[in-house]
Protein backbone atom coordinates (compact mmCIF):
# COMPACT_ATOMS: atom_id res chain seq x y z
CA UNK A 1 0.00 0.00 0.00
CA UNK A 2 2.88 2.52 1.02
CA UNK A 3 4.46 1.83 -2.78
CA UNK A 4 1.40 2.50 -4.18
CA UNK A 5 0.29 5.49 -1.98
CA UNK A 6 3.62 7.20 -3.19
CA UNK A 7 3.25 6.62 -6.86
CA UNK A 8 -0.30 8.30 -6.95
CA UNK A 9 1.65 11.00 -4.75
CA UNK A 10 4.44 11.39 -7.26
CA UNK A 11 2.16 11.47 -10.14
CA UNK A 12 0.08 14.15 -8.63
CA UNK A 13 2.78 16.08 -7.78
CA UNK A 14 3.97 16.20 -11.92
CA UNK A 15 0.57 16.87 -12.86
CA UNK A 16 -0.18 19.49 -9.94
CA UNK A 17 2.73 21.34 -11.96
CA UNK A 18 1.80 20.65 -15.47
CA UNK A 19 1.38 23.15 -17.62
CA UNK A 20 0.23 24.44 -21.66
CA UNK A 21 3.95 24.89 -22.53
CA UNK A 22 4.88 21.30 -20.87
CA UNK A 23 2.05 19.47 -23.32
CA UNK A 24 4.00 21.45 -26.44
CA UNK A 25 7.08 20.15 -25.24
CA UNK A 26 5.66 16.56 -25.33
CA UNK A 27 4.09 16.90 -28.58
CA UNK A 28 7.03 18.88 -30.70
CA UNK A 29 9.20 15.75 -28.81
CA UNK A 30 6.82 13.48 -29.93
CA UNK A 31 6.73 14.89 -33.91
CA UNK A 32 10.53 15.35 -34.23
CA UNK A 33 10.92 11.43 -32.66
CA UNK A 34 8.22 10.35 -35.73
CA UNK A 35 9.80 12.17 -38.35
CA UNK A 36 13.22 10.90 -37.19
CA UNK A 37 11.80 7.27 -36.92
CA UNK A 38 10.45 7.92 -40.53
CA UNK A 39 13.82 9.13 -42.11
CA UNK A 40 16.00 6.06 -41.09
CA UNK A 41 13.10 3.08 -41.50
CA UNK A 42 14.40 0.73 -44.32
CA UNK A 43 18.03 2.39 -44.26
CA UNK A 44 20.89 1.09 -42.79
CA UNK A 45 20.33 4.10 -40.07
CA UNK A 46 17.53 1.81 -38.44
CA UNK A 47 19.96 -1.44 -37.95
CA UNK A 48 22.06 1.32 -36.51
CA UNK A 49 19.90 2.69 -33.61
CA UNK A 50 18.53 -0.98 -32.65
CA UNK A 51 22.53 -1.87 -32.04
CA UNK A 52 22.47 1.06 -29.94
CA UNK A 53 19.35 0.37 -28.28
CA UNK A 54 20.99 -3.42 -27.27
CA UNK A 55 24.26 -1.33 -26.09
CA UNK A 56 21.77 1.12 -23.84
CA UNK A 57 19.79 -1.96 -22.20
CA UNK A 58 23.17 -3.86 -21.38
CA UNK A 59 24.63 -0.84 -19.73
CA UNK A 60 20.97 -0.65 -17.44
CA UNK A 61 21.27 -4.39 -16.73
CA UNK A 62 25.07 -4.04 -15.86
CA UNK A 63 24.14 -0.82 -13.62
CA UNK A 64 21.56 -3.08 -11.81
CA UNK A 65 23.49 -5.84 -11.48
CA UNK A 66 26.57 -3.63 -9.88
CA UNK A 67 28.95 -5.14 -12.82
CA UNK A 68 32.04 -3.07 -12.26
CA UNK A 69 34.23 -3.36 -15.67
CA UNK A 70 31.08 -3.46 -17.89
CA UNK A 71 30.00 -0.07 -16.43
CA UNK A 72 33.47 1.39 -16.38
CA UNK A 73 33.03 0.23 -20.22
CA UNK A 74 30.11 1.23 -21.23
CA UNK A 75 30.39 5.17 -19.36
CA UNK A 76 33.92 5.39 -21.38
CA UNK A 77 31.84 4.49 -24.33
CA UNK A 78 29.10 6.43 -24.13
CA UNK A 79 31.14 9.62 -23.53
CA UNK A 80 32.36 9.26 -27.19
CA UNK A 81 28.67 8.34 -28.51
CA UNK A 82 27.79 11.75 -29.53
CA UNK A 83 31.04 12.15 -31.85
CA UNK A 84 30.71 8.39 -33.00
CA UNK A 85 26.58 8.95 -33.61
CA UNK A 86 27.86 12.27 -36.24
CA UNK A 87 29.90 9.95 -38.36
CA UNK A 88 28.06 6.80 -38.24
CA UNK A 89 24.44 8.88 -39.18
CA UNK A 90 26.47 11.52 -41.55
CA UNK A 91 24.27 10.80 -44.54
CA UNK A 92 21.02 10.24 -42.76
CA UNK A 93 21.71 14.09 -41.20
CA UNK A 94 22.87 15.44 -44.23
CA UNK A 95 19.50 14.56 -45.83
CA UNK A 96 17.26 15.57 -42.91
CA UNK A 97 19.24 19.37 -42.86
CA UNK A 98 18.17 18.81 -46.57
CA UNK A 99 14.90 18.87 -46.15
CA UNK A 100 14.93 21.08 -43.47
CA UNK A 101 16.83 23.70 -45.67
CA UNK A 102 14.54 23.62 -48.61
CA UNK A 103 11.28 24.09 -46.27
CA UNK A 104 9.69 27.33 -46.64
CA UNK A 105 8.35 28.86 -43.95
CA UNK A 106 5.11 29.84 -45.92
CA UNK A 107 4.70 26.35 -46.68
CA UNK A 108 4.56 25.64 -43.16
CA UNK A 109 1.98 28.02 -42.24
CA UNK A 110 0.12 27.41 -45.47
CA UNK A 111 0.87 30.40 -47.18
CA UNK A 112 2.51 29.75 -49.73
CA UNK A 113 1.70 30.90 -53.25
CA UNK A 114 1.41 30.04 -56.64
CA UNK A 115 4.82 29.16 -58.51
CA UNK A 116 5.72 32.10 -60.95
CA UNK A 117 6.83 29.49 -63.62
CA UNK A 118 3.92 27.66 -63.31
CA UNK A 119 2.39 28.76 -66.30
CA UNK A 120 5.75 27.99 -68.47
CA UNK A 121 5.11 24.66 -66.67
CA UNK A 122 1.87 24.03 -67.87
CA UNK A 123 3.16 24.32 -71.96
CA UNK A 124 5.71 22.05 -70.92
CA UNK A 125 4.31 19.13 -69.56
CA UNK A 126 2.67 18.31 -72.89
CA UNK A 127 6.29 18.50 -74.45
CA UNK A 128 7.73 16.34 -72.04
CA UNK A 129 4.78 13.54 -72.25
CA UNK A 130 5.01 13.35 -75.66
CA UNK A 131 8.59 13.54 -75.75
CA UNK A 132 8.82 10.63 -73.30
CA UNK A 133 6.41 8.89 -75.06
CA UNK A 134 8.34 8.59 -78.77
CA UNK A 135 11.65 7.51 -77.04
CA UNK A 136 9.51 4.80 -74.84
CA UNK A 137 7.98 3.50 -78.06
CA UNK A 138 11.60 3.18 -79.71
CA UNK A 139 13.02 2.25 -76.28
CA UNK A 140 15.21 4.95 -76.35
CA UNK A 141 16.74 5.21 -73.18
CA UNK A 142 16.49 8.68 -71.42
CA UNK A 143 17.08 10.30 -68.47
CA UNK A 144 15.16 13.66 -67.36
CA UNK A 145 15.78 15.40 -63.87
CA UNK A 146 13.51 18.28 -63.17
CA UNK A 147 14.85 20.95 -60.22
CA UNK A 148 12.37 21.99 -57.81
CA UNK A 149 13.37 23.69 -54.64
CA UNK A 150 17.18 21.93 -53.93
CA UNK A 151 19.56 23.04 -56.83
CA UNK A 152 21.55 20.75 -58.97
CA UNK A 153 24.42 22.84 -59.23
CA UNK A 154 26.99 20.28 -58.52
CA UNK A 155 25.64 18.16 -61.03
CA UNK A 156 24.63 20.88 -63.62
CA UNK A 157 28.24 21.60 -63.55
CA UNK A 158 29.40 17.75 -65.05
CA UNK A 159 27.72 18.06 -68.02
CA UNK A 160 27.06 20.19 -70.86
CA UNK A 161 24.91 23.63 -70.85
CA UNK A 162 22.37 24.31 -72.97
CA UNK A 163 19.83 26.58 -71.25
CA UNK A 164 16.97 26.04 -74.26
CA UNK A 165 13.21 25.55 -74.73
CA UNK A 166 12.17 21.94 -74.52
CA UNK A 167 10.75 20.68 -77.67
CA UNK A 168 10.15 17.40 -78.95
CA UNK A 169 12.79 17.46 -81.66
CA UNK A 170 15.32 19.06 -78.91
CA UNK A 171 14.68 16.25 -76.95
CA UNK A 172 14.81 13.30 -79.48
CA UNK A 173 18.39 14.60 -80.86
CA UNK A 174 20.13 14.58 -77.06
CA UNK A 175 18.66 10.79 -76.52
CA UNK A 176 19.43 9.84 -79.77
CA UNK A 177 21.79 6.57 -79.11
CA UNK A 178 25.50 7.35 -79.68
CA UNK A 179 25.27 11.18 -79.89
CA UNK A 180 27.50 12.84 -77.48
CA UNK A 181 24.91 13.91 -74.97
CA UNK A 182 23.22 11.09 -75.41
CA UNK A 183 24.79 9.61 -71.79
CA UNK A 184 24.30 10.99 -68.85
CA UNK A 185 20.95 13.34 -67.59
CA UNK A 186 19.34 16.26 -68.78
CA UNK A 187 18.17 18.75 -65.43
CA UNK A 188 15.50 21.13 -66.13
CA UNK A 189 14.91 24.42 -64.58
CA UNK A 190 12.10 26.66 -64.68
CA UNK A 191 10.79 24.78 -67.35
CA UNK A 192 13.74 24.94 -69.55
CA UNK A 193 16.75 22.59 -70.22
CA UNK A 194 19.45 23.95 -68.43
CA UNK A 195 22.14 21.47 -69.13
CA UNK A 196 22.28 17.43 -70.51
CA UNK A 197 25.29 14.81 -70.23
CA UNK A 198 24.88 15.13 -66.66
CA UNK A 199 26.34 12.93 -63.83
CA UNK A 200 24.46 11.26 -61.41
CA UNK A 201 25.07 10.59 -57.71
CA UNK A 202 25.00 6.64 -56.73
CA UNK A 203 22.03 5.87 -54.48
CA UNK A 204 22.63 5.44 -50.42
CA UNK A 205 20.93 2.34 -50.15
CA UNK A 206 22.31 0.90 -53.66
CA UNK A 207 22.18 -2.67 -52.02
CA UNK A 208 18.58 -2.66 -51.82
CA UNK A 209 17.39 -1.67 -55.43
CA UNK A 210 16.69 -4.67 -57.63
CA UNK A 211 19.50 -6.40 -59.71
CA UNK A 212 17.37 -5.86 -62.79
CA UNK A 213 17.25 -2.29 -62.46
CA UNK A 214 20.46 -0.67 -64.58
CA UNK A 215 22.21 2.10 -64.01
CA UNK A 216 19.57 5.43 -65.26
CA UNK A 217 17.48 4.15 -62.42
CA UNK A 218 19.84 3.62 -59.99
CA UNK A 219 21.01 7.61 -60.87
CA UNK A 220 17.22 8.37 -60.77
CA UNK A 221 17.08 7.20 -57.20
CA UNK A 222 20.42 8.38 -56.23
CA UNK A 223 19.46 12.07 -56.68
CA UNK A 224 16.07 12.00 -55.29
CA UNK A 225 17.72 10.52 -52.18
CA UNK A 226 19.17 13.76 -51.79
CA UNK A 227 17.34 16.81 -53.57
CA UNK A 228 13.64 17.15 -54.14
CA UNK A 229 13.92 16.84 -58.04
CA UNK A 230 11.24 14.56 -59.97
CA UNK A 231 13.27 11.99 -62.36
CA UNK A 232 11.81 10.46 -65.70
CA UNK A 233 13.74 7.42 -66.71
CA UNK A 234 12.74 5.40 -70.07
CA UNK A 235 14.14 2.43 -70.06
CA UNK A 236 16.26 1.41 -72.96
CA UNK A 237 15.38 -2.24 -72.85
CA UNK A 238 11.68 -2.11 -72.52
CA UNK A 239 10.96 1.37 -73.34
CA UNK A 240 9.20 1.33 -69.74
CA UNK A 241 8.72 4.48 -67.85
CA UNK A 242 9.26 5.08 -63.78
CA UNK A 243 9.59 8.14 -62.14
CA UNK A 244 12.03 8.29 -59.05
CA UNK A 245 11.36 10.73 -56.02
CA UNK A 246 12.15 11.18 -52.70
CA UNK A 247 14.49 7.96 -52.64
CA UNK A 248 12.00 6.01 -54.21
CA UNK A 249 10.72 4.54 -58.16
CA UNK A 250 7.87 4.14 -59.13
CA UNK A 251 6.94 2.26 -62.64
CA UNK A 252 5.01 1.53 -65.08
CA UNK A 253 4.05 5.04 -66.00
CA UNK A 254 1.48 5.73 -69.09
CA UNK A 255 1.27 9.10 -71.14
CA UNK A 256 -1.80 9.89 -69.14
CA UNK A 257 -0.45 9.38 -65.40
CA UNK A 258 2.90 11.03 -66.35
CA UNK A 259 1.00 14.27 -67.10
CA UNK A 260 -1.21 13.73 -64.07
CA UNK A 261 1.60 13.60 -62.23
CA UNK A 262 3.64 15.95 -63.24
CA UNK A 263 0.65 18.69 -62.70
CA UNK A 264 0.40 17.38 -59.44
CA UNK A 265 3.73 18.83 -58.63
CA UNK A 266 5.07 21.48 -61.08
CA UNK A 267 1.45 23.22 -61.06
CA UNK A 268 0.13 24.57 -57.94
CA UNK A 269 -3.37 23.81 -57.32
CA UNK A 270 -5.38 27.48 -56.95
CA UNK A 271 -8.28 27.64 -53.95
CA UNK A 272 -11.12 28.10 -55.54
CA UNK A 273 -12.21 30.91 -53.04
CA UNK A 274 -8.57 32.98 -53.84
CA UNK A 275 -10.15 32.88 -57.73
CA UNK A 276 -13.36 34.10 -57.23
CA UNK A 277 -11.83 36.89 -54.59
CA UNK A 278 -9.44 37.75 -57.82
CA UNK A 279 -12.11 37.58 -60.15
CA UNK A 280 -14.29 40.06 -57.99
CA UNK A 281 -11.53 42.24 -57.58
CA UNK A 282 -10.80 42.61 -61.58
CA UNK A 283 -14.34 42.83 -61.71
CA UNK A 284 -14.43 45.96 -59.17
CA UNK A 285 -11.87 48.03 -61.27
């Protein structure tokens, strides 16, 4: 009774002196723990954290169990942990300060408006479909990055500059097999062709992509695994289409769903409440 008596005792004492600011506390804890738990799963990063999970219960059982040298070990260990933690995680945090860097801060609040190339967009999605579509019916292999927020300097700089207006011709002469852009990416930005026999960083988790996949996919993943860019890849085997973001590829891809798609994210989608308060206001002068 006198255990239990002073754990209701200790629990009202926490919650005598909780307070608004202590629940944000637990619930920006709680997010940041999620979206960390999120960025590791099904990377190397998560075989990682359970080794140091194993390594944190040991120390507990040798701290209970009053086992001298273990403790002495694991204290010594731990003291290094944070530095060790840096340079075993390095590209996990590099891609998380990614993301973090390319967040706007009207995005987070919802405020964010309408792209100013999004009209340029719109004329050249239907280039780009169509485009894809000829070289996937002659299984032309290709490789299309399109910037969004992260720039592609670093690899803009490996390959050659063009800064043109996509056009179905323009893009059926760089693909065409043994022409000397033909290797190698074209990155797009702001709806133009900035630059084509571009390298490719590998992918992180390379050991995990399937053997059948060559290596224009394995460069597709590899640079949405650390930018935000949407990559087209036709497949020069099957003509197939996939389109690799955010670390992953997805296949399969008709003419239809690639311009779905593509809206989806190049075109922001306009509230139709902010039209009709723009159409009033033309209206009003």
């Amino acid at each position: 009774m006198q255990v239990i008596q002073s754990f209701f005792d200790a629990v009202y004492s926490v919650m005598k002196g909780f307070t608004v600011f202590d629940l944000l506390d637990i619930a920006l804890i709680s997010y940041i723990v999620y979206k960390a738990f999120k960025i590791v799963r099904e990377t190397r990063a998560e075989q990682l954290l359970k080794g140091i999970l194993l390594l944190c219960l040991a120390f507990f059982v040798a701290k209970i169990f009053r086992l001298k040298t273990m403790e002495f070990l694991f204290t010594n260990l731990f003291q290094i942990g944070i530095l060790a933690l840096i340079v075993l995680f390095q590209p996990e945090l590099r891609r998380v300060l990614e993301r973090v860097g390319r967040t706007k801060v009207s995005r987070v609040f919802g405020t964010e408006g309408s792209d100013k190339h999004a009209g340029e967009w719109e004329r050249v999605i239907p280039i780009i479909v169509e485009s894809v579509q000829r070289l996937s019916k002659n299984t032309t292999g290709a490789l299309i990055v399109i910037e969004r927020q992260t720039k592609l300097g670093e690899q803009i700089a490996t390959g050659v500059e063009i800064n043109a207006k996509p056009s179905v011709e323009l893009f059926g002469n760089i693909f065409f097999v043994n022409t000397p852009l033909h290797d190698g990416a074209v990155i797009m930005r702001n709806a133009r062709i900035l630059a084509a026999a571009c390298f490719l960083p590998k992918p992180q988790k390379e050991e995990l992509i399937a053997t059948h996949l060559g290596s224009r996919h394995r460069a597709a993943i590899g640079i949405s695994e650390v930018s935000d860019s949407i990559t087209i890849v036709v497949s020069e085997e099957t003509g197939t289409v996939s389109v690799a973001e955010n670390g992953e590829l997805q296949r399969g891809f008709t003419s239809e769903r690639l311009a779905t798609y593509l809206r989806d994210k190049l075109v922001p989608k306009v509230d139709k409440d902010s039209k009709k308060h723009t159409f009033l206001k033309g209206k009003k002068k």
